[in-house]
Protein backbone atom coordinates (compact mmCIF):
# COMPACT_ATOMS: atom_id res chain seq x y z
CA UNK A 1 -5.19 -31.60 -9.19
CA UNK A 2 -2.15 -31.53 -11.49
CA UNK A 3 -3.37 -28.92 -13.85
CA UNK A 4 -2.92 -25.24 -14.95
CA UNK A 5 -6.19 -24.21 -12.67
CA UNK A 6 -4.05 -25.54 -9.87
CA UNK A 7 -1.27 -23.01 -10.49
CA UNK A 8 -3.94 -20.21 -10.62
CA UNK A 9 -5.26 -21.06 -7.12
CA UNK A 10 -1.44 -20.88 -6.18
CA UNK A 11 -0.70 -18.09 -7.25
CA UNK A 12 -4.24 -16.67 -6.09
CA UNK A 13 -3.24 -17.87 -2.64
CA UNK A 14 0.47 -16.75 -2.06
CA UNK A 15 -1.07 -13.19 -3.66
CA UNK A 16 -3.42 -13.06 -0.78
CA UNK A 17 -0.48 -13.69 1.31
CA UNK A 18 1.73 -11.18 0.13
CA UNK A 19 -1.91 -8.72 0.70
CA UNK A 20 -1.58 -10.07 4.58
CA UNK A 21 2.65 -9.14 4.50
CA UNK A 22 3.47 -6.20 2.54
CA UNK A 23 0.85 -3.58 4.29
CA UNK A 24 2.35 -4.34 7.65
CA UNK A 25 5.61 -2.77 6.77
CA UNK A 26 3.81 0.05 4.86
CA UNK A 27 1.74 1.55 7.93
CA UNK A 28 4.64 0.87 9.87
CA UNK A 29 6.56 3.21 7.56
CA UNK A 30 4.04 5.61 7.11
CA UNK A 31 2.81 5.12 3.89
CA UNK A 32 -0.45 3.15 4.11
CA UNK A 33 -3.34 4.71 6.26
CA UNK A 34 -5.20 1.87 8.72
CA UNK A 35 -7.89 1.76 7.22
CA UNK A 36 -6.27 0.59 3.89
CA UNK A 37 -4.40 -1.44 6.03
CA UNK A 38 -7.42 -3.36 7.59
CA UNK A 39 -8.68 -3.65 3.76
CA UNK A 40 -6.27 -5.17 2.33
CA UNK A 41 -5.89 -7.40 4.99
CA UNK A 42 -9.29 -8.62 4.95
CA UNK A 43 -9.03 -9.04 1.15
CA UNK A 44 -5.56 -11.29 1.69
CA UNK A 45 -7.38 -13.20 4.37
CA UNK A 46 -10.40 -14.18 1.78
CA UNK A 47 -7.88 -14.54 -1.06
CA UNK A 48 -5.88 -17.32 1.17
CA UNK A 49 -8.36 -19.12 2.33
CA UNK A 50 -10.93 -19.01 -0.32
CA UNK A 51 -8.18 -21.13 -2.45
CA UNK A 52 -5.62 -22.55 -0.46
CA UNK A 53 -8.26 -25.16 0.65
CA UNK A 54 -8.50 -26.69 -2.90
CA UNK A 55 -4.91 -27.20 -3.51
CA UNK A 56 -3.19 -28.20 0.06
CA UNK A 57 -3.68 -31.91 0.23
CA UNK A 58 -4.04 -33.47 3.80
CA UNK A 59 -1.27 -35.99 3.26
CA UNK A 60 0.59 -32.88 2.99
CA UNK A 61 0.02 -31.39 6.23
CA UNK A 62 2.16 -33.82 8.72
């Protein structure tokens, strides 16, 4: 898949990673409650792999 929907799920993806990143350091300083916290990361989980799948090809993976 070498077109512009591609990109989208990219960017979709590495989104839902920076969702499963970023609120780690923001209840660790205080600023995010845990229950955010578990949101968001629930939402970055189902981002990632609801559209990595269609754009990491096998040959890819070793």
């Amino acid at each position: 898949m070498r077109t512009p929907g591609r990109h989208i799920l990219q960017a979709v993806s590495f989104a839902g990673l920076a969702l499963s990143i970023i609120p780690a350091f923001l209840v660790f300083g205080g600023l995010l409650s845990m229950e955010i916290y578990f949101h968001l990361m629930v939402a970055g989980m189902l981002m990632w792999f609801g559209t990595a799948i269609f754009w990491i090809k096998k040959d890819n993976l070793g």
